[in-house]
C-alpha atoms as a PDB file:
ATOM      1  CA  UNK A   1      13.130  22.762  12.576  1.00  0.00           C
ATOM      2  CA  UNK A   2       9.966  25.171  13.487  1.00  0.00           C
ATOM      3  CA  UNK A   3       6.604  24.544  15.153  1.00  0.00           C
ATOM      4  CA  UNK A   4       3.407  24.922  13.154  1.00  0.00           C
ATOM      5  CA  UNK A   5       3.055  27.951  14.755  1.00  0.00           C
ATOM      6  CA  UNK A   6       6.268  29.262  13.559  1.00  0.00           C
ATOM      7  CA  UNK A   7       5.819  28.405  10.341  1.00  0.00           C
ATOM      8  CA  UNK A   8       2.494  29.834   9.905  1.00  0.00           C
ATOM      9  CA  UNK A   9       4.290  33.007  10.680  1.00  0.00           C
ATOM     10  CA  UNK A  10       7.279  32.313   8.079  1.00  0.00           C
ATOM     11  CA  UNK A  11       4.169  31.607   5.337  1.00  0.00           C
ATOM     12  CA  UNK A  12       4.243  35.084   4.939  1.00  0.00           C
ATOM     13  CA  UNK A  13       7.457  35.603   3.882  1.00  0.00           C
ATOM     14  CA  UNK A  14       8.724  34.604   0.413  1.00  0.00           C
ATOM     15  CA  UNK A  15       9.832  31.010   0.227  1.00  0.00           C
ATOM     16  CA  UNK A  16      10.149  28.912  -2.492  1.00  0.00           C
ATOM     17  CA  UNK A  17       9.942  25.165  -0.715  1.00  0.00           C
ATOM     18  CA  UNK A  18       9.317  24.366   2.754  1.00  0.00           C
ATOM     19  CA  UNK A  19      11.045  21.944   4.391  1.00  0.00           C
ATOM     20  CA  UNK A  20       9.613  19.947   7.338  1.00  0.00           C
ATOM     21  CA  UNK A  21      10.873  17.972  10.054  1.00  0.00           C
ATOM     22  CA  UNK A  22       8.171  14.215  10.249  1.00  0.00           C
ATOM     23  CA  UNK A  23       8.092  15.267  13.488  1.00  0.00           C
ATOM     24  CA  UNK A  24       7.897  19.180  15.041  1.00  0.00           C
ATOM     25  CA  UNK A  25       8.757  19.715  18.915  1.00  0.00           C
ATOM     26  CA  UNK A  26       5.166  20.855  19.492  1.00  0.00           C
ATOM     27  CA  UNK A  27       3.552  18.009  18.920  1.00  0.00           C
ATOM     28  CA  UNK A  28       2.903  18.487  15.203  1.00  0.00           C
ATOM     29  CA  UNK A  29       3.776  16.078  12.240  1.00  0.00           C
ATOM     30  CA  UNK A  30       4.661  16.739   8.327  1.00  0.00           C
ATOM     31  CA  UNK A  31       1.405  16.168   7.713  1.00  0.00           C
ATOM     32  CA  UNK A  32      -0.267  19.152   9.620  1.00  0.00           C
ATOM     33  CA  UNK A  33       2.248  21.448   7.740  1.00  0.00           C
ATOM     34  CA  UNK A  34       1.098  19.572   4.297  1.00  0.00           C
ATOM     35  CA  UNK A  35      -2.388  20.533   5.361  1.00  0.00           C
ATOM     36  CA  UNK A  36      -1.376  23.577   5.804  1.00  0.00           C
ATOM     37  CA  UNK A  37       0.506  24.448   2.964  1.00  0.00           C
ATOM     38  CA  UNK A  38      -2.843  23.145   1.287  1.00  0.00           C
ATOM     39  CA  UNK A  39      -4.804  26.070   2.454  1.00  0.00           C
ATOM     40  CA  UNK A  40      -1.988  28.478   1.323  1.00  0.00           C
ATOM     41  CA  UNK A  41      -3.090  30.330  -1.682  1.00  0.00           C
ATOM     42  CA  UNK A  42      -0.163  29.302  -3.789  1.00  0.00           C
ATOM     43  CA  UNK A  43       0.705  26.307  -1.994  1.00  0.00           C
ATOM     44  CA  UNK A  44       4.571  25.420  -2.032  1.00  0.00           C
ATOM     45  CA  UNK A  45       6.173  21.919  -2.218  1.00  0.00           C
ATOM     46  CA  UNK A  46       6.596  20.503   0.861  1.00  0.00           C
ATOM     47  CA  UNK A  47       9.790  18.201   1.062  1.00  0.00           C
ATOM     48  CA  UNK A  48       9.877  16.133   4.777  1.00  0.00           C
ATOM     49  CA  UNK A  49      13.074  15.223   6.253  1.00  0.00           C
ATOM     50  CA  UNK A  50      14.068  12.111   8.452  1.00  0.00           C
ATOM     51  CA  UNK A  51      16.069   9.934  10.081  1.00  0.00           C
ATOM     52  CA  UNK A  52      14.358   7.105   9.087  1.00  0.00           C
ATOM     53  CA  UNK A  53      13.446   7.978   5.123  1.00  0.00           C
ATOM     54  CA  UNK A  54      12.318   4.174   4.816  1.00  0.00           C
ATOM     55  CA  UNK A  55      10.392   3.222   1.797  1.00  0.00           C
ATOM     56  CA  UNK A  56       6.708   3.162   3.611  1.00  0.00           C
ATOM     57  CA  UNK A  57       7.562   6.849   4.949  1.00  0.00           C
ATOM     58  CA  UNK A  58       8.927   7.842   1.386  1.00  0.00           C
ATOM     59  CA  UNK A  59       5.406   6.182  -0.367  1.00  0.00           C
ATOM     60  CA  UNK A  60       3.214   8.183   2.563  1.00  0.00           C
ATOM     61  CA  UNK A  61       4.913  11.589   1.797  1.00  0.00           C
ATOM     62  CA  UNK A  62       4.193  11.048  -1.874  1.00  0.00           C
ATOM     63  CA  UNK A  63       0.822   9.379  -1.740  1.00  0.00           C
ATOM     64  CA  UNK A  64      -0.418  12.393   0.315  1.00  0.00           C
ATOM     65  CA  UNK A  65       0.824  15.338  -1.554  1.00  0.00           C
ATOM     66  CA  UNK A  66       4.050  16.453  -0.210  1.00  0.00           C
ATOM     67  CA  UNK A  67       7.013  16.456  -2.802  1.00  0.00           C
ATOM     68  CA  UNK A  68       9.985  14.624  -1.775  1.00  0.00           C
ATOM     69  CA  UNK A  69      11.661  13.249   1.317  1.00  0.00           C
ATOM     70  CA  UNK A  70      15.535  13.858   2.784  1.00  0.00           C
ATOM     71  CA  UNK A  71      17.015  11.739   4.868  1.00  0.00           C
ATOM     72  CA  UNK A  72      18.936  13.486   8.092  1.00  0.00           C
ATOM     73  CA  UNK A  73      21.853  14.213   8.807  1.00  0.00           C
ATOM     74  CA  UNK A  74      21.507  16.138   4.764  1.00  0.00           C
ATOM     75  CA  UNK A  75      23.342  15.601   1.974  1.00  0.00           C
ATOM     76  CA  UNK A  76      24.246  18.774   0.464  1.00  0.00           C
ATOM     77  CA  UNK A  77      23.824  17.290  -3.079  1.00  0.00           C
ATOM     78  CA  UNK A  78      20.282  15.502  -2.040  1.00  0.00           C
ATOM     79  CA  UNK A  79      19.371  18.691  -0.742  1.00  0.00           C
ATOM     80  CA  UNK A  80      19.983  20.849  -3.507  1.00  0.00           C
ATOM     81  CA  UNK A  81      18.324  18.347  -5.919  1.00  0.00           C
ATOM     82  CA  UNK A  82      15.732  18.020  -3.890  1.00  0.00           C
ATOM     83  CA  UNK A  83      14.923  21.817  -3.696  1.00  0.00           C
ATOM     84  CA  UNK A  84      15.973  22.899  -7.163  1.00  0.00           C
ATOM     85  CA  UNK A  85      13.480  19.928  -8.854  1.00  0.00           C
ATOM     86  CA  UNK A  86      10.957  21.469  -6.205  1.00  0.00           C
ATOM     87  CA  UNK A  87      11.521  24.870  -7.693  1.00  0.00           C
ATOM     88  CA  UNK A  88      11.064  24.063 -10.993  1.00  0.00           C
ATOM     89  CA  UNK A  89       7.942  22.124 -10.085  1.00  0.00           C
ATOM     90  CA  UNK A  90       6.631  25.118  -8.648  1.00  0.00           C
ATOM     91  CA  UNK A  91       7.623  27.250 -11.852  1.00  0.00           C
ATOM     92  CA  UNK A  92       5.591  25.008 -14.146  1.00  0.00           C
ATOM     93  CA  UNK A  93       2.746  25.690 -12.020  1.00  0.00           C
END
């Protein structure tokens, strides 16, 4: 998965969800890319993905804005679920 820094550089190109590690190598959490995404001006749903999609992790992602968690390694059905109910979120916008 990217840094922050990397995806503040993919923001500009045309994506339809983001998906986000909980954790990012540089230090950075789901939640600074949720911030993030916050300040974008059409902000896309963020879905997090974990090893550990627990129930506390899954009520934190919601509670704070993102749109959905995936458990890792992905389930190609999960995943495209998970992105095309995302897409239609953002299409209803």
């Amino acid at each position: 998965m990217q840094s922050l820094g990397e995806f503040l550089i993919a923001e500009r190109a045309p994506t339809g969800v983001i998906i986000s590690d909980s954790s990012l190598p540089d230090g950075h959490c789901w939640k600074d890319v949720l911030v993030e995404t916050q300040r974008m001006h059409q902000p896309l749903p963020l879905i997090v993905a974990d090893r550990v999609a627990d129930a506390r992790l899954w009520g934190e992602v919601l509670n704070l804005g993102a749109y959905d968690l995936l458990t890792k390694p992905f389930d190609a059905e999960e995943v495209l679920y998970a992105v095309t109910t995302a897409c239609r979120h953002l299409d209803h916008s």
